[in-house]
PDB file of N, CA and C in Angstrom:
ATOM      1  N   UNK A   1     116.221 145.515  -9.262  1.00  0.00           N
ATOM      2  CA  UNK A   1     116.189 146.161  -7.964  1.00  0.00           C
ATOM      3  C   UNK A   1     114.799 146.074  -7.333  1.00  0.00           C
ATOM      4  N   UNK A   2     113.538 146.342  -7.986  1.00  0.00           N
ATOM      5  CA  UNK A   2     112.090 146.403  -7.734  1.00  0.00           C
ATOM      6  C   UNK A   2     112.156 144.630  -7.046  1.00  0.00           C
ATOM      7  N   UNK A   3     112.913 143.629  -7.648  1.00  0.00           N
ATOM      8  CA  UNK A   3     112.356 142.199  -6.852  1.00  0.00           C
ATOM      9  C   UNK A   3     113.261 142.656  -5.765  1.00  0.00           C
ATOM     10  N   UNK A   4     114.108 143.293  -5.644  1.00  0.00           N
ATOM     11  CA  UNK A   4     114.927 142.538  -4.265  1.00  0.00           C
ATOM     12  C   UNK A   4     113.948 143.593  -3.003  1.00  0.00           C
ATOM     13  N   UNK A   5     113.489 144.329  -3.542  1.00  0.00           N
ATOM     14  CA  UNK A   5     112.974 145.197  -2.784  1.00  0.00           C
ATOM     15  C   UNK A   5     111.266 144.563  -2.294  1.00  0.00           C
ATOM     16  N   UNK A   6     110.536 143.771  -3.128  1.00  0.00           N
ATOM     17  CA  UNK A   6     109.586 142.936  -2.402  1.00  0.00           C
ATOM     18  C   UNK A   6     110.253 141.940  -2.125  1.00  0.00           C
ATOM     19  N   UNK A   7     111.123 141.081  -2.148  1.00  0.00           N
ATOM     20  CA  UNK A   7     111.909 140.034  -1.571  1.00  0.00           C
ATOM     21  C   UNK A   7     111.963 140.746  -0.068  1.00  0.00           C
ATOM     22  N   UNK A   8     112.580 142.080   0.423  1.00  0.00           N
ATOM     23  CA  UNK A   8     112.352 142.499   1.187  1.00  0.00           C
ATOM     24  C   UNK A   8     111.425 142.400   2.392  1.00  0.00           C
ATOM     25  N   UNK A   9     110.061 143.266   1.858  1.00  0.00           N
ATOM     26  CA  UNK A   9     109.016 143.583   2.202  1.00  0.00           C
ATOM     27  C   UNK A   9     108.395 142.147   2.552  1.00  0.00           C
ATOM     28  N   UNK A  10     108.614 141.076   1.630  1.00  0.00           N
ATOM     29  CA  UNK A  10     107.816 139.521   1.940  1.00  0.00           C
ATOM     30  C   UNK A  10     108.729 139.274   3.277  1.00  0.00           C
ATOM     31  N   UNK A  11     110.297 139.154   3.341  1.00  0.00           N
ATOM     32  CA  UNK A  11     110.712 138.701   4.329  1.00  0.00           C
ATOM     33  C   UNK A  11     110.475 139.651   5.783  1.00  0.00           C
ATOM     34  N   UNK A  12     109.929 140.985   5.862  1.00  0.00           N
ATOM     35  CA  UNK A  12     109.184 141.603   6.955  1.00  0.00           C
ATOM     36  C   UNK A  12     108.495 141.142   7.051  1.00  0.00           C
ATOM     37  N   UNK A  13     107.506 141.040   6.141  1.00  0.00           N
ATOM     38  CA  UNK A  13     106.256 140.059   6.509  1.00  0.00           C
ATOM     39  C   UNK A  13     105.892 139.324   7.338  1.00  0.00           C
ATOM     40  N   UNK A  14     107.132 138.401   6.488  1.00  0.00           N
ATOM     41  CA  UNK A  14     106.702 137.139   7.083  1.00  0.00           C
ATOM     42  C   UNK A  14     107.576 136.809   8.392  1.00  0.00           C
ATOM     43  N   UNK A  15     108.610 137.551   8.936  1.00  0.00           N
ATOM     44  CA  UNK A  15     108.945 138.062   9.907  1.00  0.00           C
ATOM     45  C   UNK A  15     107.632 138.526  11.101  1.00  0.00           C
ATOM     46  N   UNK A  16     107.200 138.950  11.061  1.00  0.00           N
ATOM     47  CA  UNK A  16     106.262 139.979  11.580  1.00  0.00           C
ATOM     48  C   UNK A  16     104.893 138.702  11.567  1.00  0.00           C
ATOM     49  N   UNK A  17     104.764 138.125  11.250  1.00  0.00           N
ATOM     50  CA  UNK A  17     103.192 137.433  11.360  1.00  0.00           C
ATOM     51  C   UNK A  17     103.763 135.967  11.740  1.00  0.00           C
ATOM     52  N   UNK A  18     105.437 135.489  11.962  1.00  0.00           N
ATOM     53  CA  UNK A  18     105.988 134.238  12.325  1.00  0.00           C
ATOM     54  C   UNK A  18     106.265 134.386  13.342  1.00  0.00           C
ATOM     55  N   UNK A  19     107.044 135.528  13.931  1.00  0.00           N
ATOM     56  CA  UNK A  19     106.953 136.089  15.637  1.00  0.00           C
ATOM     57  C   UNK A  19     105.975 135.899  16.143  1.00  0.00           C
ATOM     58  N   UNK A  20     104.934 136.268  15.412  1.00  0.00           N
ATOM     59  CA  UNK A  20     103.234 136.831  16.265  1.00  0.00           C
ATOM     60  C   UNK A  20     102.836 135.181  17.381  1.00  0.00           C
ATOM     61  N   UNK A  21     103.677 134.116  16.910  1.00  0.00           N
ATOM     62  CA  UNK A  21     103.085 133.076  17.564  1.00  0.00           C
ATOM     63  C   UNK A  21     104.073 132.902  18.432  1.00  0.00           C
ATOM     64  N   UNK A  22     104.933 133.239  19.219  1.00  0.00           N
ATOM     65  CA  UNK A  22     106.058 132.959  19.651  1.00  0.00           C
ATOM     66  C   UNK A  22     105.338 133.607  21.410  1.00  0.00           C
ATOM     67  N   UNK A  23     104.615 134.413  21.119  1.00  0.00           N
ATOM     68  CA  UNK A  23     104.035 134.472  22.561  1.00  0.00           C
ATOM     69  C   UNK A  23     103.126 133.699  23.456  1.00  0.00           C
ATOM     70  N   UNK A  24     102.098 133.259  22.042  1.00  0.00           N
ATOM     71  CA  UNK A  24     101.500 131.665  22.370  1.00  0.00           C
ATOM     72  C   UNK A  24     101.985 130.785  23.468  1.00  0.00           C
ATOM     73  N   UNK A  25     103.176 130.114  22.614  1.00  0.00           N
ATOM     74  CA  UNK A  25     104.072 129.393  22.837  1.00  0.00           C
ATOM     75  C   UNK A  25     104.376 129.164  24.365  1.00  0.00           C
ATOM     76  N   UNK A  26     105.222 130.633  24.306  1.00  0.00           N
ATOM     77  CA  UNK A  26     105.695 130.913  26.109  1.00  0.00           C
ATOM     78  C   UNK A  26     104.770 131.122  26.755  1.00  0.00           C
ATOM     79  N   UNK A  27     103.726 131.154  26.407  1.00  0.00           N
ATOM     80  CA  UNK A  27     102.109 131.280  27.579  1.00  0.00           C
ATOM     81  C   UNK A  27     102.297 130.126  27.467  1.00  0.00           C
ATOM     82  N   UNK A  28     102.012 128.955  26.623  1.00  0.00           N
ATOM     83  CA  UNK A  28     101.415 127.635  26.912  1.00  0.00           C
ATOM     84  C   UNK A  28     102.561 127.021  27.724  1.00  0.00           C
ATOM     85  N   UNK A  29     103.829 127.056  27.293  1.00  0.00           N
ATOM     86  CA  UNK A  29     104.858 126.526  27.752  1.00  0.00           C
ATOM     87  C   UNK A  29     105.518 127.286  29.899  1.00  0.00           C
ATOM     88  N   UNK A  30     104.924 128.285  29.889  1.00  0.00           N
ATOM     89  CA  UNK A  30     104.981 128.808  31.512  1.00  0.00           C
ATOM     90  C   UNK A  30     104.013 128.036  32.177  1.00  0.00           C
ATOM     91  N   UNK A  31     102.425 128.411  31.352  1.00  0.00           N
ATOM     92  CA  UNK A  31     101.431 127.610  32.538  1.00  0.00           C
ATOM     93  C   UNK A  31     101.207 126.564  32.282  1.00  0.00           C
ATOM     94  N   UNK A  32     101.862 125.691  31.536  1.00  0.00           N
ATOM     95  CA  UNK A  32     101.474 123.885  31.575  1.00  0.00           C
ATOM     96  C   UNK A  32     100.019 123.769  30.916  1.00  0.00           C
ATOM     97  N   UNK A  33      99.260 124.457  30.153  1.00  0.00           N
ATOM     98  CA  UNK A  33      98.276 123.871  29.824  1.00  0.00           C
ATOM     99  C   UNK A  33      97.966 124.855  28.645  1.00  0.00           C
ATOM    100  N   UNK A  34      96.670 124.666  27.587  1.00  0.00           N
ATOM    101  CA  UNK A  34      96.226 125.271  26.283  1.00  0.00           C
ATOM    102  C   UNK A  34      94.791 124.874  26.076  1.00  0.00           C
ATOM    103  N   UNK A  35      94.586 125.245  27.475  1.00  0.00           N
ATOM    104  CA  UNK A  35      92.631 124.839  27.237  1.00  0.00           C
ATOM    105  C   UNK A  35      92.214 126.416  26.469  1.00  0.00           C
ATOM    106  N   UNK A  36      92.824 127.431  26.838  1.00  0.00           N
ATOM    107  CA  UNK A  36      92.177 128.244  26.255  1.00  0.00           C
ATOM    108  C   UNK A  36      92.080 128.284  24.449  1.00  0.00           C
ATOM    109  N   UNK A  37      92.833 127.616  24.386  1.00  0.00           N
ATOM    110  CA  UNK A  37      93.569 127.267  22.409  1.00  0.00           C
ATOM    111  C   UNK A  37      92.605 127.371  21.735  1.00  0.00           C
ATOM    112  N   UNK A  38      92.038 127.404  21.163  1.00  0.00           N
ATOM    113  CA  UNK A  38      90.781 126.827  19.854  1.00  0.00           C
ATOM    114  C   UNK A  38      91.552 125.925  18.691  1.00  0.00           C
ATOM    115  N   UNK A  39      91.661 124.847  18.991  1.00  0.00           N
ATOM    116  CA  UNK A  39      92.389 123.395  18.264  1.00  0.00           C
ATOM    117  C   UNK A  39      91.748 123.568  16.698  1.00  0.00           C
ATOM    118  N   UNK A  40      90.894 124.152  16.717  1.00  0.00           N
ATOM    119  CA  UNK A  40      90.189 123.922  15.252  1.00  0.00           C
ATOM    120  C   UNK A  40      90.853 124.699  14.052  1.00  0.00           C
ATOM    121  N   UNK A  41      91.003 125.676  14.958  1.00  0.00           N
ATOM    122  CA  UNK A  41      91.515 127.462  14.319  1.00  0.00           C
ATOM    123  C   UNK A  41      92.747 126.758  14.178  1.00  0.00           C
ATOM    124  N   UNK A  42      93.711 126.542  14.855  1.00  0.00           N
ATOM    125  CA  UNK A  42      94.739 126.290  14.604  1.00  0.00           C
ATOM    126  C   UNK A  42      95.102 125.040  13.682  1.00  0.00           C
ATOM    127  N   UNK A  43      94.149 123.951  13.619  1.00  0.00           N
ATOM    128  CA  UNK A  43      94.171 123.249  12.664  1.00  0.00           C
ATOM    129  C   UNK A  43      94.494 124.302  10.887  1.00  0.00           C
ATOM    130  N   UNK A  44      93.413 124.226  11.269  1.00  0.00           N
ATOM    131  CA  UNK A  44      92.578 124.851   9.809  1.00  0.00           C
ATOM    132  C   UNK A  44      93.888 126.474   9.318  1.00  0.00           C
ATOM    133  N   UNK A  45      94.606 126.929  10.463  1.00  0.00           N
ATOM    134  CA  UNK A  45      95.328 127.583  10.363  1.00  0.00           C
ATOM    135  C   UNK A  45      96.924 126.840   9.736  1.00  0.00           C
ATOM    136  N   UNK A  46      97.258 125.877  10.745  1.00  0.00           N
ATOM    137  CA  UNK A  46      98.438 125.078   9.694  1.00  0.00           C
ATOM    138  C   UNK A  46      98.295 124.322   8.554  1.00  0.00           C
ATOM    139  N   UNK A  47      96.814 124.197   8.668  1.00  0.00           N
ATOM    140  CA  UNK A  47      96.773 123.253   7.005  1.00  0.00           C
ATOM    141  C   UNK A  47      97.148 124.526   5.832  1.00  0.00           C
ATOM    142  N   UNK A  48      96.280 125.973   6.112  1.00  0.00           N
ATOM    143  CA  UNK A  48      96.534 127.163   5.422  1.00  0.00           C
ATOM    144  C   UNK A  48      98.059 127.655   5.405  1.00  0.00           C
ATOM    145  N   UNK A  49      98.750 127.667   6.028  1.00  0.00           N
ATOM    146  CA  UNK A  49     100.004 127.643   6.057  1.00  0.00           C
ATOM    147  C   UNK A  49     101.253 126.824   5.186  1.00  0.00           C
ATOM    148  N   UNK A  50     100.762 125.410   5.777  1.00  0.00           N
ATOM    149  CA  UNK A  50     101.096 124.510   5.125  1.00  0.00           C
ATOM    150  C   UNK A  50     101.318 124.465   3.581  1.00  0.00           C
ATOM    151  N   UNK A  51     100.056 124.959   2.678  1.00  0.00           N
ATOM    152  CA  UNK A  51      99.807 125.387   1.378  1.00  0.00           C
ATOM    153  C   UNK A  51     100.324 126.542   0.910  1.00  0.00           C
ATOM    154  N   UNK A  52     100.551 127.292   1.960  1.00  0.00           N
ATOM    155  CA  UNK A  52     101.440 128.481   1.366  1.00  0.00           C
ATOM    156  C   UNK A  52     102.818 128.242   1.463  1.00  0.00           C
ATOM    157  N   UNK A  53     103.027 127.270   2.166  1.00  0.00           N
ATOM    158  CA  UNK A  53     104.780 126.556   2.070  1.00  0.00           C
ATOM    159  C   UNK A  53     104.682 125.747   0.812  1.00  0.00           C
ATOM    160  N   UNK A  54     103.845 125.353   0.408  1.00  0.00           N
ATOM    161  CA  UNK A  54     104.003 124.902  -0.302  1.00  0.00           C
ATOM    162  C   UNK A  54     103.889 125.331  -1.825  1.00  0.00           C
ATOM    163  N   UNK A  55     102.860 126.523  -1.727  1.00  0.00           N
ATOM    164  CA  UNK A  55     102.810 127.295  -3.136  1.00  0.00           C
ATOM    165  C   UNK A  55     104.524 128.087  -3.280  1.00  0.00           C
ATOM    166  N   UNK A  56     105.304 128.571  -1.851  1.00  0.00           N
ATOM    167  CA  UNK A  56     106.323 129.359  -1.906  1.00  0.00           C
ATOM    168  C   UNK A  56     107.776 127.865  -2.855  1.00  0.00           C
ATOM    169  N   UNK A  57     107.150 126.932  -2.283  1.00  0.00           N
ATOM    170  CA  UNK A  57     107.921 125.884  -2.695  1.00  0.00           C
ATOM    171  C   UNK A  57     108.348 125.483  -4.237  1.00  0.00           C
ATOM    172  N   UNK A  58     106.976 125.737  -4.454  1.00  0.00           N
ATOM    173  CA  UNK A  58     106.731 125.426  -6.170  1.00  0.00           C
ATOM    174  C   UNK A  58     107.417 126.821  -6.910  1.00  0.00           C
ATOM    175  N   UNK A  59     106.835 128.024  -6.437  1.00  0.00           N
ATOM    176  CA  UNK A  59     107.031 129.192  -6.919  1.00  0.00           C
ATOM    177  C   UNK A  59     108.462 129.937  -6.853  1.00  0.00           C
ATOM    178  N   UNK A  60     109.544 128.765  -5.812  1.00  0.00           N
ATOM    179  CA  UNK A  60     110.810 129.265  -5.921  1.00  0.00           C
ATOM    180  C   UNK A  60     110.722 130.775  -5.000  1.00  0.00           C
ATOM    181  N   UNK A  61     109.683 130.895  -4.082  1.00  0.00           N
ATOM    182  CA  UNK A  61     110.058 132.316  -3.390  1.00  0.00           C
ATOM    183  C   UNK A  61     110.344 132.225  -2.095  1.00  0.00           C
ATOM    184  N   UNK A  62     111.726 132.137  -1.450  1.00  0.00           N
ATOM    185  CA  UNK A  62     112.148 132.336  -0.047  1.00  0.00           C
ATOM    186  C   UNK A  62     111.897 132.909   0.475  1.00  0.00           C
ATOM    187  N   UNK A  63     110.875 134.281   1.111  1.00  0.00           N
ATOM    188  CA  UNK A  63     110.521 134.730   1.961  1.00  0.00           C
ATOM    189  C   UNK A  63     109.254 134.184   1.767  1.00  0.00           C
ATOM    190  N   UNK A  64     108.392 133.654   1.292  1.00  0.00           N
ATOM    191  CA  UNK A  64     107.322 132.645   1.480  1.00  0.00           C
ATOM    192  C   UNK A  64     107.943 130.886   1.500  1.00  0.00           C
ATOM    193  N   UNK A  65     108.588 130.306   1.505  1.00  0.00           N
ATOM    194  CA  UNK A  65     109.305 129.172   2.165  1.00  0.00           C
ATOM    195  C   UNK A  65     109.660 129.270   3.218  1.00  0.00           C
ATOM    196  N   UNK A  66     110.667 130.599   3.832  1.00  0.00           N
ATOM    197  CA  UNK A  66     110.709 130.690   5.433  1.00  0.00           C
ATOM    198  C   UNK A  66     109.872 131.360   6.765  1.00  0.00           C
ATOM    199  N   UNK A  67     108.878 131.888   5.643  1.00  0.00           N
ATOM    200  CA  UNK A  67     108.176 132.793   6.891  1.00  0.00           C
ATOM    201  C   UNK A  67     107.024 130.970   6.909  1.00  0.00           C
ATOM    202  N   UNK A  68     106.604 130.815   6.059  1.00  0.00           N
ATOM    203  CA  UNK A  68     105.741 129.458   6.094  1.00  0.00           C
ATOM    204  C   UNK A  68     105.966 128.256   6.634  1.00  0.00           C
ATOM    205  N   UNK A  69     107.688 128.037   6.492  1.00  0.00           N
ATOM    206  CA  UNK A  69     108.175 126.780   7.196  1.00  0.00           C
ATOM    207  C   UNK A  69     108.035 127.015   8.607  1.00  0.00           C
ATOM    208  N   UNK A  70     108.703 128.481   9.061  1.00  0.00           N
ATOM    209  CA  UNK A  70     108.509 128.661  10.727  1.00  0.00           C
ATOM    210  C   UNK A  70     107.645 128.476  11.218  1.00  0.00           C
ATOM    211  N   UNK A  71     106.178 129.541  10.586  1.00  0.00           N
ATOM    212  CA  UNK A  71     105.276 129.114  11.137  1.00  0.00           C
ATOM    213  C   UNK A  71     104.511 127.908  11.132  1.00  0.00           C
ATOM    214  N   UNK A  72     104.621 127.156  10.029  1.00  0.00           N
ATOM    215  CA  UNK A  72     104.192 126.168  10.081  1.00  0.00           C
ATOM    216  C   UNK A  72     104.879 125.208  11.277  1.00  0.00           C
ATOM    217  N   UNK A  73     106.061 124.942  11.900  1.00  0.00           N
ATOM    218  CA  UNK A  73     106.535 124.513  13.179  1.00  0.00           C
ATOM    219  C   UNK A  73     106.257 125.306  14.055  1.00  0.00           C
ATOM    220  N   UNK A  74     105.841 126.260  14.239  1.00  0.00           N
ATOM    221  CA  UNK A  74     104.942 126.844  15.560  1.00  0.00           C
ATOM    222  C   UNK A  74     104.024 126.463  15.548  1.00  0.00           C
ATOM    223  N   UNK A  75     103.226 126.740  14.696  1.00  0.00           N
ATOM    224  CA  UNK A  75     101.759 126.205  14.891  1.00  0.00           C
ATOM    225  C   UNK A  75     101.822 124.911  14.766  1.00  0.00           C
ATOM    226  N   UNK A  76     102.530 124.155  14.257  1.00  0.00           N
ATOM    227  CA  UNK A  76     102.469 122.791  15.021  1.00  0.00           C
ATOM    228  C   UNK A  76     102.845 122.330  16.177  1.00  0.00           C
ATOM    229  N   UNK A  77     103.666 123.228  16.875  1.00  0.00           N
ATOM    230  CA  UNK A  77     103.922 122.571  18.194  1.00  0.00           C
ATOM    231  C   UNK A  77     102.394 123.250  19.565  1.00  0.00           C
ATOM    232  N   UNK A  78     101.608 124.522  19.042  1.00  0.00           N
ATOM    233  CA  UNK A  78     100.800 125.048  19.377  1.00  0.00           C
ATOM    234  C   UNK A  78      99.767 123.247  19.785  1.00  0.00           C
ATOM    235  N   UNK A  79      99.754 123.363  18.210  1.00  0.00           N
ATOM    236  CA  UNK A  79      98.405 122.316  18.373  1.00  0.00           C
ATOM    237  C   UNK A  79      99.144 121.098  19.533  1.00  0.00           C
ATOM    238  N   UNK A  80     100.172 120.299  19.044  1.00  0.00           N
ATOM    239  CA  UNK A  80     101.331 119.089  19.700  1.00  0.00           C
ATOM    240  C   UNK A  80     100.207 119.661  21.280  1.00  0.00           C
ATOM    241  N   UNK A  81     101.183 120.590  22.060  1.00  0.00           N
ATOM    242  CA  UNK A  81     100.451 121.065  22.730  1.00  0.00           C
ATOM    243  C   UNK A  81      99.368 121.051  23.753  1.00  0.00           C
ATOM    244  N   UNK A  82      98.336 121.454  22.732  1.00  0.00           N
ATOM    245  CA  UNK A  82      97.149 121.787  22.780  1.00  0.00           C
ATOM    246  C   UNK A  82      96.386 120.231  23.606  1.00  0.00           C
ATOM    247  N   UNK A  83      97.026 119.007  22.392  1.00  0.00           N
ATOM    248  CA  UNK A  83      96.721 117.684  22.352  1.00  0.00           C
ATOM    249  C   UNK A  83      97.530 117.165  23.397  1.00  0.00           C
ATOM    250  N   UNK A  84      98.491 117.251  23.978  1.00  0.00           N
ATOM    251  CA  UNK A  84      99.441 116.978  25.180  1.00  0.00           C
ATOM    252  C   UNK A  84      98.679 117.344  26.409  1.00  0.00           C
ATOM    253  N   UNK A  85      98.769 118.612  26.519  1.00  0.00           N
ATOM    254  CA  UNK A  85      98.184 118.853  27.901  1.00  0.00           C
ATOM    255  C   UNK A  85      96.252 118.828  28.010  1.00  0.00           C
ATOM    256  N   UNK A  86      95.408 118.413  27.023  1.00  0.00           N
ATOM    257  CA  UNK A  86      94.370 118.189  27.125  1.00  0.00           C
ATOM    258  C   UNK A  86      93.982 117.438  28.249  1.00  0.00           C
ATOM    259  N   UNK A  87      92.835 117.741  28.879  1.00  0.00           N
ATOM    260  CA  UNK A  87      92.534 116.837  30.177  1.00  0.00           C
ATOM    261  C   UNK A  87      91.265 117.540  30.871  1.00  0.00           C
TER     262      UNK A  87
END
């Protein structure tokens, strides 16, 4: 009962910090542009991500595979983006 109950708590989590980019998104995607972005942060942010999809991968734990996979496709389309509308 104690795992299903952090199985839980991970999938709030990671609920809760995979949303958090979803406002990004619809800012960049209303005004056509992401000069304000910091490309670096967000690099250095999906590579960190990335590794935690991938430790959840190895480690067999689904609320770190899906909160990591999402965000990891947000923050990649952040950066996509970022590099699209540059100018």
């Amino acid at each position: 009962m104690q795992d299903l109950y952090m199985e839980l708590i991970g999938l709030s989590a990671g609920i809760c910090t995979t949303v958090s980019f979803i406002p990004q998104i619809v800012k960049i995607v209303k005004s056509k542009h992401a000069r304000d972005i910091s490309l670096w942060m967000y690099v250095i942010l999906t590579m960190g991500i990335f590794l935690w999809l991938v430790y959840g991968i190895l480690s067999s734990r689904i609320s770190i595979i899906l909160a990591n996979g999402v965000s990891f496709l947000l923050c990649s389309f952040i950066i996509t983006s970022k590099m699209k509308y540059r100018r």
